[in-house]
Protein backbone atom coordinates (compact mmCIF):
# COMPACT_ATOMS: atom_id res chain seq x y z
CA UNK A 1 -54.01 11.12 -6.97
CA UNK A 2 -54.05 13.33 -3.65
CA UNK A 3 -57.12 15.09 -2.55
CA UNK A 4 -57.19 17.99 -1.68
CA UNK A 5 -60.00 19.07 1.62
CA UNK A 6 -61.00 22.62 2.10
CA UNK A 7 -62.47 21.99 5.12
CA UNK A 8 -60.92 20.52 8.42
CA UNK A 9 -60.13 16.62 8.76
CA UNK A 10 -63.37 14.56 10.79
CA UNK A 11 -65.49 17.18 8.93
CA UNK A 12 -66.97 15.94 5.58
CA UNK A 13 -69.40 13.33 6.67
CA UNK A 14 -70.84 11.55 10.22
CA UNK A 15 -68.99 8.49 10.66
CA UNK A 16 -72.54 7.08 12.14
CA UNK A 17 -73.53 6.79 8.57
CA UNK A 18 -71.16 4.50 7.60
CA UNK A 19 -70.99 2.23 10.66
CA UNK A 20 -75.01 2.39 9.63
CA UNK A 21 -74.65 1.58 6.12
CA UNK A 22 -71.90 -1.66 7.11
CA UNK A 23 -74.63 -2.89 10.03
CA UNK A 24 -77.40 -2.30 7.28
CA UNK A 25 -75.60 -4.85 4.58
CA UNK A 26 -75.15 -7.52 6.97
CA UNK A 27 -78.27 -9.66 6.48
CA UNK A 28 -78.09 -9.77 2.60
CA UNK A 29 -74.42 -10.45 3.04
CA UNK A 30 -75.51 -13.96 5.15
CA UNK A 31 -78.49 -14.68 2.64
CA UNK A 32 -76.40 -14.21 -0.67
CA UNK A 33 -73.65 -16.81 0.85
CA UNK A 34 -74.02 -19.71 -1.60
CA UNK A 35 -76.07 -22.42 -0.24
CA UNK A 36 -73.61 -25.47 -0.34
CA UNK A 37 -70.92 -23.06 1.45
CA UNK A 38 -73.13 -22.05 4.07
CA UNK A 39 -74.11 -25.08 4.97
CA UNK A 40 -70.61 -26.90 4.84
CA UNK A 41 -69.48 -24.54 7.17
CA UNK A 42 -69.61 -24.31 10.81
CA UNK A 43 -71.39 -21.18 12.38
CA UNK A 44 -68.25 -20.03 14.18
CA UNK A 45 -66.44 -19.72 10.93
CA UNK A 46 -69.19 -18.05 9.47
CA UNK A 47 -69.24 -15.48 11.98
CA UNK A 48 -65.55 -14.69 12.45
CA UNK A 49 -65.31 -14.30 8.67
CA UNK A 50 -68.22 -11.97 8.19
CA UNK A 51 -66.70 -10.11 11.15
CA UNK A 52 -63.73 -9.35 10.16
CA UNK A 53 -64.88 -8.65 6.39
CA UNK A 54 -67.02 -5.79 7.97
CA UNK A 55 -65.02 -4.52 10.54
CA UNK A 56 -63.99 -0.61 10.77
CA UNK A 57 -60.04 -0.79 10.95
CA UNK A 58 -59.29 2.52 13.37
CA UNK A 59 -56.93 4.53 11.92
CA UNK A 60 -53.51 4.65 13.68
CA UNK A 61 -50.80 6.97 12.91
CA UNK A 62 -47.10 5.97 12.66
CA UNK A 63 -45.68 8.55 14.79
CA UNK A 64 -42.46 6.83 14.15
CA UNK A 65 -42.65 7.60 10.44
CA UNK A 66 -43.70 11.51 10.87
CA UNK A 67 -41.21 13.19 8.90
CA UNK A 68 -40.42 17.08 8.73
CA UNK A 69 -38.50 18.54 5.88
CA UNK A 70 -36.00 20.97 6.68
CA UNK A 71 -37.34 24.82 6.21
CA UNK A 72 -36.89 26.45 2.93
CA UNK A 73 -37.59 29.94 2.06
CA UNK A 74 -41.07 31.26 0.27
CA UNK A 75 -42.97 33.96 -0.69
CA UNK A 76 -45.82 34.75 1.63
CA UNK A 77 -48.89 37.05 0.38
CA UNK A 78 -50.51 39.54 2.99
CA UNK A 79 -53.29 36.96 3.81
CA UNK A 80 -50.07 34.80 4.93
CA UNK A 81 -50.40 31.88 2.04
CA UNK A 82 -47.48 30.71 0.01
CA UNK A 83 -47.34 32.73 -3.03
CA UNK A 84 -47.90 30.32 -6.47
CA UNK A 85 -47.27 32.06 -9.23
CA UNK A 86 -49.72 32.97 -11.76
CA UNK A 87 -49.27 32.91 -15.78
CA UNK A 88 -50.72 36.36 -16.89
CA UNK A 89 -51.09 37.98 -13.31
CA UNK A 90 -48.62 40.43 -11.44
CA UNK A 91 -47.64 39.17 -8.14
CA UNK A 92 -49.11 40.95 -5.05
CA UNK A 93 -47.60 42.91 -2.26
CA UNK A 94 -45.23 39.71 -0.90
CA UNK A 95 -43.41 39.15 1.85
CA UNK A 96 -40.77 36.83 2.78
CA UNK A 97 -41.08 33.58 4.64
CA UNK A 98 -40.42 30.01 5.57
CA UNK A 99 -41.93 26.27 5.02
CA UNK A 100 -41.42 22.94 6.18
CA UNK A 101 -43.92 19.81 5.13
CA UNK A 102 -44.97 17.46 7.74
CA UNK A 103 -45.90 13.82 6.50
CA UNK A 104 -47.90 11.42 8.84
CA UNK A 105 -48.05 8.28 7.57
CA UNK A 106 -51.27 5.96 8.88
CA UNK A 107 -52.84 2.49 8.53
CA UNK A 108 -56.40 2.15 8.98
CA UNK A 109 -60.06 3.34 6.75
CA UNK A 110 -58.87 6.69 5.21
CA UNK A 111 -62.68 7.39 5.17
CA UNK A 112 -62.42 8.03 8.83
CA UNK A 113 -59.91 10.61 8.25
CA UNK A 114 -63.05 12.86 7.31
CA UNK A 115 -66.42 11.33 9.25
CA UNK A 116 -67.14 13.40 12.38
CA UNK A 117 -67.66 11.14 15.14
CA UNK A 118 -70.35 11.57 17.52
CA UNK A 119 -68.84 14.08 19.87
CA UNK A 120 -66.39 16.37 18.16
CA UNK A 121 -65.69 20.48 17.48
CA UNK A 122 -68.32 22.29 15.63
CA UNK A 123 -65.42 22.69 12.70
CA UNK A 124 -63.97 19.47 12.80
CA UNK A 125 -59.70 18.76 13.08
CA UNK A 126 -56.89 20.65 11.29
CA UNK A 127 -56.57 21.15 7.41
CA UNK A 128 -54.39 18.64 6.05
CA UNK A 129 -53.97 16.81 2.23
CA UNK A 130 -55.03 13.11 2.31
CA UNK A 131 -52.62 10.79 0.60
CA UNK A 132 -52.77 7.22 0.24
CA UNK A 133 -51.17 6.16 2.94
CA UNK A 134 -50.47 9.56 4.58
CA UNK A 135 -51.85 12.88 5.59
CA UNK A 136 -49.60 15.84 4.63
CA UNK A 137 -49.43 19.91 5.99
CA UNK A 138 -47.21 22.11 5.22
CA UNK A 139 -46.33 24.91 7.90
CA UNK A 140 -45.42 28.70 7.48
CA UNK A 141 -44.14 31.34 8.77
CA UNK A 142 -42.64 34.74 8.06
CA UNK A 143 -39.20 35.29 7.90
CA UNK A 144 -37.02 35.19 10.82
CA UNK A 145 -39.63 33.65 12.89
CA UNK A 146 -38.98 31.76 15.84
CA UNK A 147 -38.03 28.12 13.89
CA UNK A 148 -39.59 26.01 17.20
CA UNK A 149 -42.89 27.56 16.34
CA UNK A 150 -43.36 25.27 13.58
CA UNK A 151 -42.74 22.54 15.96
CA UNK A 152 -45.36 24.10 18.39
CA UNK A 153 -47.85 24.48 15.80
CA UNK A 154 -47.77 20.60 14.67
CA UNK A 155 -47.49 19.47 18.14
CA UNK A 156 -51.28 21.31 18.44
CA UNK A 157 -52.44 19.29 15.81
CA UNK A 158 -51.44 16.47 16.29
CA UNK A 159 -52.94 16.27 19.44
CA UNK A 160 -56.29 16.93 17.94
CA UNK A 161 -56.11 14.55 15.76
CA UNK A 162 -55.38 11.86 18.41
CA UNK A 163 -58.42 13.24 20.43
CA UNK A 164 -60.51 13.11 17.32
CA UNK A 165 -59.21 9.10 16.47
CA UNK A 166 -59.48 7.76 20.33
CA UNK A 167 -63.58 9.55 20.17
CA UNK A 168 -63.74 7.41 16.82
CA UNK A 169 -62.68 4.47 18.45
CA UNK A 170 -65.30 4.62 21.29
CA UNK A 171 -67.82 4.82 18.46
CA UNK A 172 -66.49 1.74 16.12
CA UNK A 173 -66.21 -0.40 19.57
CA UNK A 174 -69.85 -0.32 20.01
CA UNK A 175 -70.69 -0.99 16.59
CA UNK A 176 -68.16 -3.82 16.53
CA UNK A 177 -70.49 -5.35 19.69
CA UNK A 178 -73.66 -4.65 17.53
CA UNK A 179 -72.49 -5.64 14.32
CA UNK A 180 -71.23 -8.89 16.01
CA UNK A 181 -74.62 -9.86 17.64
CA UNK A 182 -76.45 -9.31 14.13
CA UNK A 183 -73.92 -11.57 12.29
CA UNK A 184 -74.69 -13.99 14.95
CA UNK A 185 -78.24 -13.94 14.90
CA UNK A 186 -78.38 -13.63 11.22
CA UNK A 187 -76.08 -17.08 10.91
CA UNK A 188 -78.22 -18.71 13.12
CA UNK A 189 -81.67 -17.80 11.15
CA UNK A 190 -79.95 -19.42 8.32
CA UNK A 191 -78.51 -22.48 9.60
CA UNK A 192 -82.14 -23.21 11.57
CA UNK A 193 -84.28 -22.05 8.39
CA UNK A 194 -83.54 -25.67 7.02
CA UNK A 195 -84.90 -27.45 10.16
CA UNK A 196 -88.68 -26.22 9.76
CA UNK A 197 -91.72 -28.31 9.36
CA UNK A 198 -93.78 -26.08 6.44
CA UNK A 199 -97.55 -26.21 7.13
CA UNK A 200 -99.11 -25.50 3.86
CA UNK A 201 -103.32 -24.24 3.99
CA UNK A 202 -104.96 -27.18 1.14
CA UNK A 203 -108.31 -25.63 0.04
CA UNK A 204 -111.00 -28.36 0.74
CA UNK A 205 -113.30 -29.55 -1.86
CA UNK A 206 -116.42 -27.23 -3.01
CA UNK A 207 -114.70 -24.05 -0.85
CA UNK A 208 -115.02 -20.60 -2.37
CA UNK A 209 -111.85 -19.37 -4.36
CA UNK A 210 -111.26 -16.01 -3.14
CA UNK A 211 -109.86 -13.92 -6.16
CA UNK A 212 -107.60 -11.50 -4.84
CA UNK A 213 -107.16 -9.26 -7.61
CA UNK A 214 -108.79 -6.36 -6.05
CA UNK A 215 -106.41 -6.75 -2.93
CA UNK A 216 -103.11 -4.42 -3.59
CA UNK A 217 -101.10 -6.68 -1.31
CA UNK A 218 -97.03 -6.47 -1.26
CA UNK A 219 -94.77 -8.48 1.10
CA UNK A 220 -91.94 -7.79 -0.07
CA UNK A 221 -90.53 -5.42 2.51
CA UNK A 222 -92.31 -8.43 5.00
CA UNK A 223 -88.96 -9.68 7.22
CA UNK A 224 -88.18 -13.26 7.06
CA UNK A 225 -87.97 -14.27 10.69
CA UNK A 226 -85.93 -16.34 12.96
CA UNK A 227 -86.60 -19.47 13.53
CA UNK A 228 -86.28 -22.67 16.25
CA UNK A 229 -85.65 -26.44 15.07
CA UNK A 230 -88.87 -27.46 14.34
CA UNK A 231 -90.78 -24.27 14.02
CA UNK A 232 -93.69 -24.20 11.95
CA UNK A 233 -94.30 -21.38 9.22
CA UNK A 234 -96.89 -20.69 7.61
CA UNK A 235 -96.26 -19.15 4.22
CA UNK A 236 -97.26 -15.23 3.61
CA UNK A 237 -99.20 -16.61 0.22
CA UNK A 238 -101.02 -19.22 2.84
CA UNK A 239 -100.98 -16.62 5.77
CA UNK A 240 -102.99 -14.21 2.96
CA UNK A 241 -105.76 -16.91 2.04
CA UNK A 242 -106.45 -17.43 5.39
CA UNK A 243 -107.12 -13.21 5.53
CA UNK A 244 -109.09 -13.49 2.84
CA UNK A 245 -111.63 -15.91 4.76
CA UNK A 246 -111.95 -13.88 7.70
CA UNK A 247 -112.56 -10.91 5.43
CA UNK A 248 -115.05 -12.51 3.09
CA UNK A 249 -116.95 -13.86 6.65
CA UNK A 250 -116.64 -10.22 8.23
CA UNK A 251 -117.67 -8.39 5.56
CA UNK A 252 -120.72 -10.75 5.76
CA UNK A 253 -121.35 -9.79 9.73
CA UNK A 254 -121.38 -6.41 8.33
CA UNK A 255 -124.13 -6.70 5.73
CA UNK A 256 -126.77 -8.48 8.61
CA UNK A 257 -125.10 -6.81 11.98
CA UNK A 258 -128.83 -6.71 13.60
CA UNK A 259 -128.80 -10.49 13.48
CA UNK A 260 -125.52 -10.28 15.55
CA UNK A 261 -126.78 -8.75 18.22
CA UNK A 262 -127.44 -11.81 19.99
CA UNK A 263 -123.93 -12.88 19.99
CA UNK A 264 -120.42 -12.21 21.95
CA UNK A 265 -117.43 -12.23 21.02
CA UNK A 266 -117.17 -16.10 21.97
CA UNK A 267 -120.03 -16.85 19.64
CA UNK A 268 -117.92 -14.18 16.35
CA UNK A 269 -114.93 -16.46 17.38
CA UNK A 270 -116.81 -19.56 16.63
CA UNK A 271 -118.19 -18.35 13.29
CA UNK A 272 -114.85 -17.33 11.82
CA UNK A 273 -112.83 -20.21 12.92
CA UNK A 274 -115.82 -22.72 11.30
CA UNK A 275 -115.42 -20.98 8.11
CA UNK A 276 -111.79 -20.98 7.85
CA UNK A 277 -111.84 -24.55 8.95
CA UNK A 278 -114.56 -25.06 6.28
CA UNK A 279 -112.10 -23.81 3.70
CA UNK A 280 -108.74 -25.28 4.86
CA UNK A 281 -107.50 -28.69 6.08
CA UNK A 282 -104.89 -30.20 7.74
CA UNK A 283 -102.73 -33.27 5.94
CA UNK A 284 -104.43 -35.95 8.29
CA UNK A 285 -108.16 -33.87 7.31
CA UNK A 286 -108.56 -32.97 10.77
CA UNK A 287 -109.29 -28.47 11.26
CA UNK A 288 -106.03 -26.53 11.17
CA UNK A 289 -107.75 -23.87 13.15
CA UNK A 290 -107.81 -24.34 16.54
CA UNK A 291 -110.37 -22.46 19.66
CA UNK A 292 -108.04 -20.82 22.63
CA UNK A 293 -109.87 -19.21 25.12
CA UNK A 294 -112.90 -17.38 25.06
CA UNK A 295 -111.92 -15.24 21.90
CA UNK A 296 -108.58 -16.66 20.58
CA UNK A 297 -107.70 -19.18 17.58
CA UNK A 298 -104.33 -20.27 16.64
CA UNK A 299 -102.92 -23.05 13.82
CA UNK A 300 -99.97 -25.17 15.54
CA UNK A 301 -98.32 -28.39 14.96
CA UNK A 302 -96.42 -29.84 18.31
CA UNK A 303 -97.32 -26.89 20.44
CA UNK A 304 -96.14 -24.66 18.10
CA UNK A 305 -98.15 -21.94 17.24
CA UNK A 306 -97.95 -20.62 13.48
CA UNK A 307 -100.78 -18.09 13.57
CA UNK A 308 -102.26 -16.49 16.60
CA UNK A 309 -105.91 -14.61 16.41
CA UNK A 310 -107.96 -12.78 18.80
CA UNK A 311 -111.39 -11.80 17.99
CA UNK A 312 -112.74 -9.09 20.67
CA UNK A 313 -115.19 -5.99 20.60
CA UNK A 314 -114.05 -2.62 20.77
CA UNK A 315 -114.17 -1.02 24.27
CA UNK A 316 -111.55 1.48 25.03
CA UNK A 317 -107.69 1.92 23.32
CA UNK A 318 -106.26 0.62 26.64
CA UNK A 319 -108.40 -2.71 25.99
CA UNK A 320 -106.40 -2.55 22.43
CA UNK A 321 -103.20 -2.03 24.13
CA UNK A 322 -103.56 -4.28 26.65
CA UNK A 323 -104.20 -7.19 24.59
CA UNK A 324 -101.42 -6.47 21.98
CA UNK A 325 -99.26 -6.57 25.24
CA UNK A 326 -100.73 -9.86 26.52
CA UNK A 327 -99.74 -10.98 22.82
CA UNK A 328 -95.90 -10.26 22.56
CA UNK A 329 -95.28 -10.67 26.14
CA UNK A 330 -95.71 -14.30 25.79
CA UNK A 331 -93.50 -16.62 24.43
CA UNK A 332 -93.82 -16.25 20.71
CA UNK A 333 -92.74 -18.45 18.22
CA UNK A 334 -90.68 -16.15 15.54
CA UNK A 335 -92.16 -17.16 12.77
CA UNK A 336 -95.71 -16.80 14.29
CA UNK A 337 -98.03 -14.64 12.86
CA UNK A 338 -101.08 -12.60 14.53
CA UNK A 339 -104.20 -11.63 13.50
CA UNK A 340 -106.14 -8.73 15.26
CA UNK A 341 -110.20 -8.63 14.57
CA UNK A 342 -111.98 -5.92 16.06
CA UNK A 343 -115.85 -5.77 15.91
CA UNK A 344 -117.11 -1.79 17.06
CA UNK A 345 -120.78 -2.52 18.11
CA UNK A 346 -120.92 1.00 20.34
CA UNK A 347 -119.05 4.04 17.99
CA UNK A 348 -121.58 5.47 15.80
CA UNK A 349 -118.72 6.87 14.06
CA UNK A 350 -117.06 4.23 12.39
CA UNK A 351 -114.50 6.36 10.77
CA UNK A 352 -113.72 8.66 14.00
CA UNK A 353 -113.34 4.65 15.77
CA UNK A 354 -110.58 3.70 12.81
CA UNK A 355 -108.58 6.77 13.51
CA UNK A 356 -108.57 6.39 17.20
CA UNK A 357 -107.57 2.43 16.84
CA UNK A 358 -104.98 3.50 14.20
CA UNK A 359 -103.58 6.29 16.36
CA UNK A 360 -103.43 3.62 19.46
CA UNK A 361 -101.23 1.60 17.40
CA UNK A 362 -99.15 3.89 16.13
CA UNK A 363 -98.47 5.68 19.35
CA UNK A 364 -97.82 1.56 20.79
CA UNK A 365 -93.91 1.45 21.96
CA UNK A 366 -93.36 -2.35 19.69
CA UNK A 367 -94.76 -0.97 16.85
CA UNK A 368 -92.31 -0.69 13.63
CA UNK A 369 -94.64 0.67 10.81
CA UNK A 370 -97.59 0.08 8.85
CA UNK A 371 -96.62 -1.99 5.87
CA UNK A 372 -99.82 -1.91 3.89
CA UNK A 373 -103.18 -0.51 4.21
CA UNK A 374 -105.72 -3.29 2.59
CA UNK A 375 -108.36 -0.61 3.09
CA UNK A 376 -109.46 1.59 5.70
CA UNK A 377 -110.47 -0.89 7.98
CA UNK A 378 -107.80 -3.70 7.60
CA UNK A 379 -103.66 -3.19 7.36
CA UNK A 380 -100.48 -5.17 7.73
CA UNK A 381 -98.25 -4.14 10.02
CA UNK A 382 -94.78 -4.68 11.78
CA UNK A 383 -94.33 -5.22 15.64
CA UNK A 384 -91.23 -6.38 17.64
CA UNK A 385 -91.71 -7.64 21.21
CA UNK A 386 -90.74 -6.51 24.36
CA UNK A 387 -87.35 -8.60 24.75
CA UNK A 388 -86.39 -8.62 21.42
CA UNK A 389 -86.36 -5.58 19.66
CA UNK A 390 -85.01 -7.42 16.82
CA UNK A 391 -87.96 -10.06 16.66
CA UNK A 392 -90.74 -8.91 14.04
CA UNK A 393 -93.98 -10.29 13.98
CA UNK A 394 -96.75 -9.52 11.04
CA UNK A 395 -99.47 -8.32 12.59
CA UNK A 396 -102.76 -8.13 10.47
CA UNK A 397 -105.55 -5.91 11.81
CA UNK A 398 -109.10 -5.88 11.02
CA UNK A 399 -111.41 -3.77 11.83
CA UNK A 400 -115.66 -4.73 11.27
CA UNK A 401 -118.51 -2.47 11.84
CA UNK A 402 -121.63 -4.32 13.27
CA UNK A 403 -123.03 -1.04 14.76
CA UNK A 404 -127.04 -1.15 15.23
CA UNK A 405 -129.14 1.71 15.82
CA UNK A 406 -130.19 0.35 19.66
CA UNK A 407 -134.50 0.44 20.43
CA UNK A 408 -133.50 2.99 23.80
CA UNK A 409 -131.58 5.18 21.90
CA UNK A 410 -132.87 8.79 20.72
CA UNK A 411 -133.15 9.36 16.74
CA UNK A 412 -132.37 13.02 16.28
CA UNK A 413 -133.13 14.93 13.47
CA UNK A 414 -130.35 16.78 11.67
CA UNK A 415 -130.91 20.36 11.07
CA UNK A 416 -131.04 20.32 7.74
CA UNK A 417 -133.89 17.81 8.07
CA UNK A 418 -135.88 20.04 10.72
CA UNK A 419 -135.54 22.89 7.66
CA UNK A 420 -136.94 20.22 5.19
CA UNK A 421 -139.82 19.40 7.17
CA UNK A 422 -140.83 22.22 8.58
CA UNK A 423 -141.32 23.19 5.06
């Protein structure tokens, strides 16, 4: 079946889409590999096979092959086309002229024979008929014309089309070099997945069972990370009880915040790692929570951390930034997950506060995207580090309100209240 293109070659679609769509597939391709075939094989077969299955193969024309047929008379119409005829119509005004058909055979993607690479004419290459394995013009001229202009007139395009090929042949190269370090690091998330040490949350006796029906929580778009041998993960079901814990306790702080008053953020720390320690255990029965620092907690096995948390009060959205920076500038595990709790004891405004924290994130230059928003106060999100922009970390942020009306501070009447009582 030939196709015929209105338009000019390089001009239907941007070739950046499909070198997209191909870099896109790459990590389901690796994960639907059959387990016993993964595993038998060795990660440099892996990776040249996956390479070359998703490879862009350049086109490359067989200027040997081009063939010109020898020029036979036509019928031209004013406009200069070759005259069809018609059933039913009476031919125009015609003129007499000459055609010759150029073939140029190719090897290669034919889809590149229409995607625009990224620096090309505003209309794209000549008009020619895609074959299979060949594109196909056919030249014309009116009679008695000079017979070299036909040669003259291909010789145009075909250098166009050579320009347009060697510009999408810088593009492919560079995906070829991205493509090749995904497939790499993809492999190698695999192969090391099966060398990780699970630590798994067991409730202890007599602890509250969190329902978490009213929680509209969905990690499914959550990436699985890379991993080292002997990385500890904790699981996003486990990683989610823990949540609920701090939320239950911090929803708690925000009932009684005037009883809070006397304590810092060392003293919140304290109080939220006891109660998640009060609900979880380790397999030995010793607390899988851990203090760091003044205001940090983690859950690690070795010196590995699996979850990372940092308990601070709000001061400024540079103190926000900085710490998320003092957080993926270290040496993360990949697998390691954070948790962010903020208590505001200054903003009066607790909603004005949320916006201005969520802004500051959003504006952060690691962030990916909010995946979920538990409520107004608490979402999931997605952040890379600084080395790796290809190394996601969950991030959970919560947010708790333990603002007090302070003894110094003026109580102002609203104006509507000034109306009442001067009633």
């Amino acid at each position: 079946m030939v196709k015929q293109h209105r338009n000019n070659l390089f001009n239907d679609c941007e070739l950046s889409i499909i070198l997209e769509n191909v870099y896109n597939s790459i990590i389901p391709q690796v994960e639907s590999i059959p387990k016993e075939i993964f595993f038998s094989a060795s990660e440099t077969e892996l990776v040249e096979k996956l390479v070359a299955q998703n490879s862009i193969k350049q086109i490359t024309l067989r200027e040997d092959k081009i063939t010109m047929s020898k020029p036979a008379l036509c019928k031209l119409t004013p406009a200069g086309k070759i005259y069809r005829p018609v059933s039913g119509q009476d031919p125009p005004d015609l003129n007499d002229g000459m055609t010759t058909q150029v073939e140029i055979p190719f090897t290669g993607d034919k889809r590149l024979l229409v995607s625009r690479p990224s620096m090309h004419y505003a209309h794209g290459g000549p008009s020619f008929t895609i074959k299979e394995d060949r594109i196909i013009k056919d030249y014309v001229s009116p009679l008695y014309s000079d017979p070299k202009s036909f040669k003259r007139h291909f010789q145009r395009n075909y250098e166009t089309i050579s320009k347009y090929l060697e510009w999408q042949a810088h593009d492919i190269n560079l995906f070829a070099q991205r493509m090749r370090r995904l497939v790499i690091s993809a492999v190698a998330i695999r192969k090391k997945r099966g060398k990780t040490i699970p630590l798994h949350l067991a409730s202890n006796p007599g602890a509250n069972n969190f329902a978490s029906g009213h929680v509209n929580c969905n990690h499914a778009n959550f990436r699985r990370q890379n991993v080292n041998p002997e990385m500890p993960i904790i699981s996003d079901e486990d990683f989610t009880k823990a949540i609920q814990v701090l939320r239950h306790t911090g929803n708690s702080f925000e009932r009684t915040p005037t009883i809070l008053d006397v304590h810092n953020d060392h003293d919140l720390r304290n109080i939220l790692v006891s109660n998640l320690n009060t609900h979880f255990s380790g397999n030995n029965g010793k607390d899988m929570f851990n203090h760091v620092g003044e205001n940090g907690f983690e859950v690690s096995i070795a010196n590995r951390p699996a979850i990372i948390g940092r308990c601070f009060t709000w001061r400024c959205g540079e103190g926000l930034t900085y710490t998320i920076n003092t957080l993926i500038q270290d040496t993360l595990c990949q697998s390691c997950k954070i948790i962010l709790t903020i208590f505001n004891r200054t903003e009066k405004n607790f909603n004005v506060l949320l916006e201005l924290i969520r802004e500051t994130f959003l504006q952060h230059p690691c962030m990916v995207r909010i995946e979920n928003e538990f409520a107004k106060n608490e979402w999931h999100t997605t952040i890379n580090t600084f080395n790796d922009i290809e190394d996601y970390h969950w991030v959970h942020l919560m947010v708790f309100n333990l603002y007090t009306t302070k003894k110094n501070e003026d109580i102002h009447l609203t104006e509507e209240e000034r109306n009442f009582f001067a009633k």
